[in-house]
Protein backbone atom coordinates (compact mmCIF):
# COMPACT_ATOMS: atom_id res chain seq x y z
CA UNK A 1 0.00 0.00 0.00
CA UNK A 2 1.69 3.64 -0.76
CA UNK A 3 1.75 6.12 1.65
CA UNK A 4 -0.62 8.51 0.45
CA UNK A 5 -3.47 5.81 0.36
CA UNK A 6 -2.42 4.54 3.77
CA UNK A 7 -3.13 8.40 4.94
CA UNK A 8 -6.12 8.59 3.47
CA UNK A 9 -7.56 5.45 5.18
CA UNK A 10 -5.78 6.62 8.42
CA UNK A 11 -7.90 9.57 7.95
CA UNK A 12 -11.28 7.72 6.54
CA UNK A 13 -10.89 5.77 9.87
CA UNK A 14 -10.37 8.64 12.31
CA UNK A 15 -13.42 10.96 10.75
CA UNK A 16 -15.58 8.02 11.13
CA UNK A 17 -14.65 7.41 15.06
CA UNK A 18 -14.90 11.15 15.52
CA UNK A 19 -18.19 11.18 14.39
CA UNK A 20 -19.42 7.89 15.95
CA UNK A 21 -17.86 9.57 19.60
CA UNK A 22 -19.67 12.76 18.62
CA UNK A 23 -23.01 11.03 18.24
CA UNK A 24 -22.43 9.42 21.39
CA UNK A 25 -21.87 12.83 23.49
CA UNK A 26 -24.74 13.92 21.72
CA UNK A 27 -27.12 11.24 22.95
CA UNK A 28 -25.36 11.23 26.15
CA UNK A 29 -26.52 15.31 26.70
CA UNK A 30 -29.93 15.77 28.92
CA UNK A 31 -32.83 16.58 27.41
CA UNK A 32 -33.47 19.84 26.31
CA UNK A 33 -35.81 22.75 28.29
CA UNK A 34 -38.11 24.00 26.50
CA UNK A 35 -41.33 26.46 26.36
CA UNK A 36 -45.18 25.33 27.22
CA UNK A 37 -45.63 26.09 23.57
CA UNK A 38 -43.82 23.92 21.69
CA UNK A 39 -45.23 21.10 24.17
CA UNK A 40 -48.86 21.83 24.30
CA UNK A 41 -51.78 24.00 23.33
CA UNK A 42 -54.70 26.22 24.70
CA UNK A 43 -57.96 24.26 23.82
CA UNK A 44 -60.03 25.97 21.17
CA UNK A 45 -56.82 27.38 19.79
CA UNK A 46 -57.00 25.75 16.32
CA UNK A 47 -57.32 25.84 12.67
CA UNK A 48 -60.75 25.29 10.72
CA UNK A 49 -60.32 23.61 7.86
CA UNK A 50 -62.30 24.65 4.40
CA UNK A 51 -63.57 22.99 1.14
CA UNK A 52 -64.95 24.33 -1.84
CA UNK A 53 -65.93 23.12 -5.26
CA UNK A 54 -65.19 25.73 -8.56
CA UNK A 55 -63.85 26.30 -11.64
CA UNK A 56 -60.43 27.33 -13.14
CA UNK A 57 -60.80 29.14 -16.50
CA UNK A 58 -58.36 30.32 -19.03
CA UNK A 59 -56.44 27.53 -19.69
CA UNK A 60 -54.96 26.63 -22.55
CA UNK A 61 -56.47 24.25 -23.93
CA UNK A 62 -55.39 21.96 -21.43
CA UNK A 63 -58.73 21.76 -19.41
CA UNK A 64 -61.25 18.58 -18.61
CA UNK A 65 -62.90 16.85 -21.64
CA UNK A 66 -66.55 17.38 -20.74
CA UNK A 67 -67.65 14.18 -22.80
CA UNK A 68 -65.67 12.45 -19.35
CA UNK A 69 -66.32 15.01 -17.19
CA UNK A 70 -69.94 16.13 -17.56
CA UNK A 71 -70.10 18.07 -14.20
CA UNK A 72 -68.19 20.97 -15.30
CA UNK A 73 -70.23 21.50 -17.97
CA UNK A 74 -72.86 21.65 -15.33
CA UNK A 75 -71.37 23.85 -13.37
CA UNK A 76 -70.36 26.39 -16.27
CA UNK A 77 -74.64 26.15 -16.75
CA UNK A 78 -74.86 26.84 -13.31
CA UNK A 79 -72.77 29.55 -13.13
CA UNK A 80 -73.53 31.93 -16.46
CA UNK A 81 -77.21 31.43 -15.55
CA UNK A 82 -76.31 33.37 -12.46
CA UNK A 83 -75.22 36.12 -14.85
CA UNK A 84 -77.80 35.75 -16.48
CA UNK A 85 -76.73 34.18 -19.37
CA UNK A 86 -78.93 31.10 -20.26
CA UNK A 87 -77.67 28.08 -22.43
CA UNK A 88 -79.88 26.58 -24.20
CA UNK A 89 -81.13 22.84 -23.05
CA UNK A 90 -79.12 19.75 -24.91
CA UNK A 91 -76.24 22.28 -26.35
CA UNK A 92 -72.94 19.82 -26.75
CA UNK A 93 -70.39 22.71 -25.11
CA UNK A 94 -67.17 21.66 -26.43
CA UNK A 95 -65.02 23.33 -23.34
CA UNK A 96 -61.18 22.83 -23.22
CA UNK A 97 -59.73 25.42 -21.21
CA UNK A 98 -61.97 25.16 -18.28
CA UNK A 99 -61.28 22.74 -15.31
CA UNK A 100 -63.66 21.62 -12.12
CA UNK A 101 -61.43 22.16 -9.05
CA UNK A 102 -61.17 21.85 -5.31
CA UNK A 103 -60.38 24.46 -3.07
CA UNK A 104 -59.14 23.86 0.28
CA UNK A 105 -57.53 26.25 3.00
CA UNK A 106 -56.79 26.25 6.82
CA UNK A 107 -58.91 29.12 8.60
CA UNK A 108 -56.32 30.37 11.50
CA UNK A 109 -57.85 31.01 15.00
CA UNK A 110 -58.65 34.58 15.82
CA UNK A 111 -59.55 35.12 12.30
CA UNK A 112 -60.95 38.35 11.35
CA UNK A 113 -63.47 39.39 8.01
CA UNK A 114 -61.17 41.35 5.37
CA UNK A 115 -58.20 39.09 6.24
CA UNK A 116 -56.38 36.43 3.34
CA UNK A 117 -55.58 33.02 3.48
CA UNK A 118 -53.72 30.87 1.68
CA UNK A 119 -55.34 28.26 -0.92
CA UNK A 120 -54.43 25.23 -2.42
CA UNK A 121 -56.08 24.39 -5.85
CA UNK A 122 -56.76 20.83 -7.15
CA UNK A 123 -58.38 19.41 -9.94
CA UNK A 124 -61.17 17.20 -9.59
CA UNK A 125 -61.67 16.14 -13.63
CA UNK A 126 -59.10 15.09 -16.26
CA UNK A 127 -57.54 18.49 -16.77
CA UNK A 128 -53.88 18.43 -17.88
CA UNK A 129 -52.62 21.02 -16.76
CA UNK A 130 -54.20 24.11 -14.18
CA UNK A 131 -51.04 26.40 -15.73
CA UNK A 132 -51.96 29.87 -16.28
CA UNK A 133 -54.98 29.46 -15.48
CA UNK A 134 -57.73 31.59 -12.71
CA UNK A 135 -59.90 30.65 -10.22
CA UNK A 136 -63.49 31.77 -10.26
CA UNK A 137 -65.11 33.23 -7.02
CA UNK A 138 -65.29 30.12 -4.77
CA UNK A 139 -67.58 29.94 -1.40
CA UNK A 140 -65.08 27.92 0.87
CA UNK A 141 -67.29 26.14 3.85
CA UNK A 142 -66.84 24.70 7.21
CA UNK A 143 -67.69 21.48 8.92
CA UNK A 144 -71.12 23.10 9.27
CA UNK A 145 -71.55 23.57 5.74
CA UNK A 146 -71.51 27.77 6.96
CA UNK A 147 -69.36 30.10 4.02
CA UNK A 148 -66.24 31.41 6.20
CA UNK A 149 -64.08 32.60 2.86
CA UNK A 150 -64.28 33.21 -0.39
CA UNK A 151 -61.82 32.37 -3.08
CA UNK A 152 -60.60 33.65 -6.53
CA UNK A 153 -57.33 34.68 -8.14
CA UNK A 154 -54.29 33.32 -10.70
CA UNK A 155 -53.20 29.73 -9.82
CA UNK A 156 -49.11 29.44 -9.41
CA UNK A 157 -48.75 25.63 -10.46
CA UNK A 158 -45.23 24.73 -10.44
CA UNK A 159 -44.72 21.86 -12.87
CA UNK A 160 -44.41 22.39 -16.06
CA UNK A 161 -44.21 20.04 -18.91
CA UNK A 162 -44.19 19.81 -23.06
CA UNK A 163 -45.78 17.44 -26.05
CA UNK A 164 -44.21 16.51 -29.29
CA UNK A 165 -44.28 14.04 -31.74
CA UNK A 166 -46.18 11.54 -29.63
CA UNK A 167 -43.46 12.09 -26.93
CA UNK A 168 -44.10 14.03 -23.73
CA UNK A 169 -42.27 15.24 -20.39
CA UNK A 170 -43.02 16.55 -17.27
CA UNK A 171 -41.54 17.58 -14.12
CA UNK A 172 -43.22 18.04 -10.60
CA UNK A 173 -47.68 18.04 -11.17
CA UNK A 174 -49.02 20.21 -13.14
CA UNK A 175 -52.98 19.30 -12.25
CA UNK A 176 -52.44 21.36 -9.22
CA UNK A 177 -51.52 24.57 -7.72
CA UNK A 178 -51.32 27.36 -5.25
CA UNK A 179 -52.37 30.91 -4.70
CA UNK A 180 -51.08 33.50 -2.20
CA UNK A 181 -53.82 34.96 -0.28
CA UNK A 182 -56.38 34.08 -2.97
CA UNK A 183 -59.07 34.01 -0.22
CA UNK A 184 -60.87 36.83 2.20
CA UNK A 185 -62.30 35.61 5.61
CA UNK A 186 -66.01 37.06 5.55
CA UNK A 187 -66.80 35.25 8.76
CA UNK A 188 -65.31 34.88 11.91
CA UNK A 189 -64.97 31.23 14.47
CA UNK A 190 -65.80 32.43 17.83
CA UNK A 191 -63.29 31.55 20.39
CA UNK A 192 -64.52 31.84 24.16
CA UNK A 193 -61.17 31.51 26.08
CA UNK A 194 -62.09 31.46 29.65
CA UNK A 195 -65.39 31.66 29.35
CA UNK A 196 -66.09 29.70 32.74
CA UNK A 197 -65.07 32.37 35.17
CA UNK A 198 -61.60 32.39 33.38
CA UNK A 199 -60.63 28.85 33.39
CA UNK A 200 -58.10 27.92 30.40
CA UNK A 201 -56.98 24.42 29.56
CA UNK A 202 -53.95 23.32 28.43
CA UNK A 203 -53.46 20.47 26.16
CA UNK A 204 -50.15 18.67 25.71
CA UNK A 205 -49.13 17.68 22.09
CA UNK A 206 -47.98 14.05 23.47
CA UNK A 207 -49.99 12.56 26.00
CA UNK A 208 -47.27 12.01 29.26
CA UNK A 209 -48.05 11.97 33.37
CA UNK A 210 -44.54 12.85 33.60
CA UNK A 211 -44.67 15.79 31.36
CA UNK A 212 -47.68 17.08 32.95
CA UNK A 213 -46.78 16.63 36.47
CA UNK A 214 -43.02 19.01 34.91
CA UNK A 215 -45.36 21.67 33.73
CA UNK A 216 -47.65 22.09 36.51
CA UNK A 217 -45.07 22.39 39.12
CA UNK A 218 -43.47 24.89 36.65
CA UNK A 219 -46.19 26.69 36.10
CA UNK A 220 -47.45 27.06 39.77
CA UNK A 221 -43.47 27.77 40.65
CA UNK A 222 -43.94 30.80 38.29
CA UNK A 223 -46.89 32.10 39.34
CA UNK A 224 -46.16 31.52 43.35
CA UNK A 225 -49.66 29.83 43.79
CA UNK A 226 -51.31 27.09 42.26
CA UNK A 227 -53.16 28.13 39.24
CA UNK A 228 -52.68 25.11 37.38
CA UNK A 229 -54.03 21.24 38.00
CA UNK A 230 -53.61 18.31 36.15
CA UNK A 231 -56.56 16.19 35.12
CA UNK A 232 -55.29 13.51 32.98
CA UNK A 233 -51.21 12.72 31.42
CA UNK A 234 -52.88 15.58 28.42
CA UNK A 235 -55.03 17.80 29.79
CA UNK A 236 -54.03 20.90 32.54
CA UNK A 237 -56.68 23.39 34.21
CA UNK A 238 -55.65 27.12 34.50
CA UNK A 239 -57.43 29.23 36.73
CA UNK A 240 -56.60 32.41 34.41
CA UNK A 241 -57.64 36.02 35.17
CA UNK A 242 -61.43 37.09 34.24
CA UNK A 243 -60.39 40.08 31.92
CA UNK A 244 -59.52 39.68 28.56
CA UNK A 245 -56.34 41.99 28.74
CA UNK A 246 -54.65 40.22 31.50
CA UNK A 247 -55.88 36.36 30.43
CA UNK A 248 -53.68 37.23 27.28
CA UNK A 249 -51.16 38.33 29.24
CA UNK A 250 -51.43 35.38 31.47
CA UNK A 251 -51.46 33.03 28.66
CA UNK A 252 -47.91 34.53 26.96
CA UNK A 253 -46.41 34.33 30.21
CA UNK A 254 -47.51 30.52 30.46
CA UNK A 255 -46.25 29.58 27.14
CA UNK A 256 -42.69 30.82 27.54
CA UNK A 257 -42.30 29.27 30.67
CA UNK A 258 -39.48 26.43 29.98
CA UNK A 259 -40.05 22.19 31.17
CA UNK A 260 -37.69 19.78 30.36
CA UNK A 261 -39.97 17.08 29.34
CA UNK A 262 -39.50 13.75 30.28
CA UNK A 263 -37.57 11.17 27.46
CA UNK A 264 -39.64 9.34 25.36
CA UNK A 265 -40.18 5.49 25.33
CA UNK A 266 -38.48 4.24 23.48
CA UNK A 267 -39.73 3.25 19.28
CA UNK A 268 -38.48 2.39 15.73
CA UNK A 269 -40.81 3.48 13.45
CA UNK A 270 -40.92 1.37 9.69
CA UNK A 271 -42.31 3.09 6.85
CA UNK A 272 -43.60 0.11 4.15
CA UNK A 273 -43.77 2.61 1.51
CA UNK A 274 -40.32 4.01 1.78
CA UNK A 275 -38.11 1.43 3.31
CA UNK A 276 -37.25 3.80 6.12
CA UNK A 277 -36.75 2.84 9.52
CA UNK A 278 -35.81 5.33 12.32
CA UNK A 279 -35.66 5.11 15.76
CA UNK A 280 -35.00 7.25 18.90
CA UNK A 281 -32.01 7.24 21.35
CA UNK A 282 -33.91 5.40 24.21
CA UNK A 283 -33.93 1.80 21.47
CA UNK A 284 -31.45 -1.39 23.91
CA UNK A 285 -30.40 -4.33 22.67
CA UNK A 286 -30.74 -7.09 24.84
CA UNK A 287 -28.43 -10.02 23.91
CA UNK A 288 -29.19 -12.28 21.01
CA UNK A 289 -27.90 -14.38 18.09
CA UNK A 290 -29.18 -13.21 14.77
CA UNK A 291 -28.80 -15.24 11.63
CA UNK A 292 -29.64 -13.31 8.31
CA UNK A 293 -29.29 -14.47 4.23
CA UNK A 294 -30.91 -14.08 1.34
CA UNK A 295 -32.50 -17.02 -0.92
CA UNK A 296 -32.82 -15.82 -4.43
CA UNK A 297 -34.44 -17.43 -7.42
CA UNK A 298 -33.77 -16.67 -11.18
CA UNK A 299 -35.65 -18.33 -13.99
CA UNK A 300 -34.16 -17.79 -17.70
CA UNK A 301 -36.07 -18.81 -20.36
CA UNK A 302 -34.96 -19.43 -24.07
CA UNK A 303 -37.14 -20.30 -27.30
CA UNK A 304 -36.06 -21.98 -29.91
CA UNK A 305 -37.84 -23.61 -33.13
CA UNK A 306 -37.65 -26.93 -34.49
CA UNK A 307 -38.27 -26.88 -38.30
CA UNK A 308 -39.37 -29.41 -39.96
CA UNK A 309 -37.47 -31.67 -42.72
CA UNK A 310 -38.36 -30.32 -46.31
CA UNK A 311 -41.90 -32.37 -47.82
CA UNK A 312 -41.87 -34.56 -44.45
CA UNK A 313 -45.57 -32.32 -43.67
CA UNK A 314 -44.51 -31.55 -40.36
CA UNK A 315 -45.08 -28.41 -38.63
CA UNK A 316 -42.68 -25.69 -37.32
CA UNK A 317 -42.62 -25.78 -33.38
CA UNK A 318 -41.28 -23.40 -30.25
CA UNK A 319 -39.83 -24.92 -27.98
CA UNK A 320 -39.04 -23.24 -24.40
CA UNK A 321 -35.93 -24.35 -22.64
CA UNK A 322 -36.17 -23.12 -19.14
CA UNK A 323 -33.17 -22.71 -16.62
CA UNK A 324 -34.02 -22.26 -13.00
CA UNK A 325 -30.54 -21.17 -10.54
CA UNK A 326 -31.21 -20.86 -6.90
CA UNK A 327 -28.38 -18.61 -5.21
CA UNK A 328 -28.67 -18.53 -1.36
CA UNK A 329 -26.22 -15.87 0.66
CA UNK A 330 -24.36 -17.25 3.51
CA UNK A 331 -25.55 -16.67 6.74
CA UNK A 332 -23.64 -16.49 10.26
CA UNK A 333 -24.80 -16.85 13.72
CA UNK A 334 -24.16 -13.03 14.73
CA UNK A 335 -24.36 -11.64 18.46
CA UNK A 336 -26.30 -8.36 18.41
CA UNK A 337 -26.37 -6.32 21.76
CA UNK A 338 -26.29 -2.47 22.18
CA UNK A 339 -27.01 -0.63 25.59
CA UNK A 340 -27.53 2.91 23.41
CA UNK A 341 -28.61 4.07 19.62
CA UNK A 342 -24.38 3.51 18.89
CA UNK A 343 -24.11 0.54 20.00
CA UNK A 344 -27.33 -0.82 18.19
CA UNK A 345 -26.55 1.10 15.19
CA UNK A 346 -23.72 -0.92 14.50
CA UNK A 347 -24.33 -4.35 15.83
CA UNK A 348 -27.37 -3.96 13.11
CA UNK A 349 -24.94 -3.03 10.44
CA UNK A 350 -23.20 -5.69 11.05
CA UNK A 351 -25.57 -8.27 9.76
CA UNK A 352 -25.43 -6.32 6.27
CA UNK A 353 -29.17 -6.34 6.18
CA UNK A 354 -31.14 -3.82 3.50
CA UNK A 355 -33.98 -1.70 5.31
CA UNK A 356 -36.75 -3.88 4.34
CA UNK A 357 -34.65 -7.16 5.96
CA UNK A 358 -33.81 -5.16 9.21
CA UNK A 359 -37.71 -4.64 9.20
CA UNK A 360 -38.14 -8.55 9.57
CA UNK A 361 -34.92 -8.85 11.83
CA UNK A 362 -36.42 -5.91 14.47
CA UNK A 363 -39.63 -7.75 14.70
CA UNK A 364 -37.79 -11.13 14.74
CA UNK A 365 -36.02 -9.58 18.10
CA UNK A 366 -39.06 -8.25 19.40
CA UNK A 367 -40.85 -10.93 19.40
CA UNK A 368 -37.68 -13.15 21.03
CA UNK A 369 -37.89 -10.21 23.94
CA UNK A 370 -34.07 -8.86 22.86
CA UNK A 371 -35.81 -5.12 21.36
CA UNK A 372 -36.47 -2.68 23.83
CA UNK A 373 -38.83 -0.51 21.98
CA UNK A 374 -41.91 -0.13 20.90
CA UNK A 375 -42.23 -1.37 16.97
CA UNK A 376 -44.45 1.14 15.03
CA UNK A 377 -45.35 0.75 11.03
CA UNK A 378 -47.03 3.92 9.02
C-alpha cells in the first residue's frame, strides 16, 4: 500500500470514530428545556379547515374533456345562468380550457373578516394542466356547511411540462396549484377563552403523566400559587384572570415558561412505503444471536424452433428451454447487543441487512424479547 493511500484510510478511519464519539456525546446530553408552547396547546386554539368546489378558466387548452367530465359543464350552466346568461337545453359545449377544481384552506384562529388566506387548488376532472390558469369566485365552507371565505385569483402551479411528436415530459404536477392569499375571511370562528369564570386548559401535544406533572409544578413555581391542575397525562386546568387583557397576558407568560420534558419510550418506526426505519435514542439491545441471508431465485427462459425436414408435412414448433438457478447468501450466527442508539446502530450493520430485511430482523427480536422498543409501522 503507498503512503498517500495509507493516509487517506488513516484519515477515513479517524473521521468516522470522531463522528461515531460525537453522536455518542450527543445522545449522552440531557434533554433539552423548552417552552409550554412547543409542548402543548390552549384548547379551542386551532385551525378550521375549508372545502370548496369551482372552476379554473383560461387555460390553454389543457382543461377537462366534458364528454368524461360532464359536471363541469354543469357547473359552467350553473354559473352563467347566475349572470344571467342562459344556455340553451341539450347544447354539446365543447369546453377545453376550463377545469372543475377543489379548493381547500386552513382558517387560522382569531380570524378576522377582510383578512387572506392561503389556498391550495386541485383538480377534480381530467384536466392536464391548471397552468396559467384563474380561479373563479369560490364559497369555501366549514364542517357546518356555513361560508367562512371566499376564493378567486391566478393559480401558481409549479410543474411544467411539453408534447411533441407523440413524446411528452413533465416535471413536478401540473394538475395542481397554489395561490397566495387568494381568499378573504367574511366570517369569523368564535373563540370563548375562559369563558367559565376564566378557566383555560392546556393540552399537551404528546400525551405524558410525567410531562404534565413538569409543567404544573413549573407553572405554579412561576406564578407563586397554584393556578394550574392536572386532570389527565394531556389535559391541565388554568385558573386564568377574568379580563380579557390580562388572560392574554397570562397566557404569553404561560407559554414561555421552559419544562424539560421527560424522554420518550423508546420506538423504531418502519415506513412500508419508503423502506425507512428510524428510531430514537432510548432503542437497547438485549443479547441475542441473529442469523440473516438471502435465498434468491432466477428463472431464464430461451425459445427456440424446431423446423421441420423439407416435404416430411410436419409443422414448425417453439420450444421453451427453461433454466431455474437458486443462489442462497451465507448466513452467520451473529451476536447483536447495544445498551444505546451507537451501540445498536452498529451491531445492526453488522448483519449487512437492507432496510426492508432489518424490518423482519427488528420484529424477529421483538418478538424473542431482545428489542427494547416499541415497533411502530405507518
Amino acid at each position: 500500500m503507498s503512503t498517500s493511500r495509507a493516509i487517506k484510510t488513516a484519515s477515513s478511519l479517524l473521521v468516522t470514530r470522531l463522528l461515531i464519539l460525537l453522536l455518542a456525546a450527543l445522545l449522552a446530553l440531557p434533554a433539552q428545556a423548552e417552552r409550554i408552547r412547543e409542548l402543548a396547546n390552549f384548547a379551542g386554539v386551532r385551525d378550521n379547515v375549508l372545502v370548496g368546489y369551482g372552476l379554473v378558466v383560461g387555460l390553454d387548452g389543457t382543461g377537462d374533456q366534458t364528454m368524461q367530465a360532464p359536471f363541469t359543464g354543469q357547473s359552467l350552466t350553473n354559473m352563467l345562468s347566475q349572470l344571467g346568461i342562459t344556455v340553451p337545453p341539450g347544447t354539446n359545449m365543447q369546453l377545453r380550457n376550463v377545469a372543475a377544481v377543489m379548493v381547500t384552506a386552513d382558517l387560522p384562529p382569531f380570524s378576522r373578516p377582510g383578512q387572506r388566506l392561503d389556498v391550495n387548488v386541485s383538480s377534480v376532472g381530467n384536466a392536464r394542466s391548471l397552468r396559467g390558469g384563474t380561479l373563479l369566485m369560490t364559497p369555501l365552507k366549514g364542517a357546518d356547511s356555513d361560508t367562512y371565505a371566499i376564493a378567486q385569483g391566478n393559480l401558481v402551479v409549479a410543474g411544467a411540462g411539453a408534447e411533441a411528436g407523440g413524446s411528452s415530459v413533465q416535471i413536478n404536477q401540473q394538475a395542481g396549484g397554489r395561490i397566495a392569499g387568494g381568499a378573504m375571511v367574511e366570517r369569523e370562528v368564535p373563540v370563548d377563552l375562559g369563558a367559565n369564570g376564566g378557566l383555560l386548559e392546556l393540552e399537551l401535544k404528546e400525551a405524558d403523566f410525567g410531562t404534565a406533572q413538569r409543567v404544573v409544578s413549573a407553572i405554579n413555581s412561576e406564578f407563586g400559587r397554584p393556578v394550574a391542575a392536572a386532570r389527565n397525562g394531556r389535559v391541565i386546568a388554568l385558573d386564568g384572570p377574568a379580563n380579557d387583557n390580562s388572560r392574554v397576558n397570562f397566557m404569553a407568560r404561560v407559554e414561555n415558561i421552559r419544562v424539560t420534558p421527560t424522554e420518550a419510550p423508546a420506538r423504531v418506526v418502519f415506513n412500508s412505503r419508503t423502506g425507512s426505519v428510524v428510531m430514537n435514542s432510548a432503542v437497547t439491545l438485549h443479547r441475542a444471536a441473529v442469523a440473516h441471508g438471502n435465498l434468491s431465485i432466477v428463472i431464464d427462459t430461451r425459445f427456440g424452433v424446431s423446423q421441420p425436414a423439407p416435404f416430411s408435412e410436419g409443422a414448425t414448433v417453439v420450444i421453451p428451454d427453461s433454466d431455474i438457478e437458486i443462489q442462497q447468501q451465507d448466513a452467520y450466527l451473529r451476536v447483536v447487543e447495544g445498551a444505546d442508539l451507537v451501540d445498536v446502530v452498529n451491531a445492526l450493520n453488522a448483519l449487512g441487512a437492507t432496510p426492508d430485511d432489518l424490518m423482519a430482523i427488528l420484529e424477529a427480536l421483538k418478538a424473542a424479547g431482545s428489542l427494547r422498543a416499541d415497533l411502530e409501522v405507518l
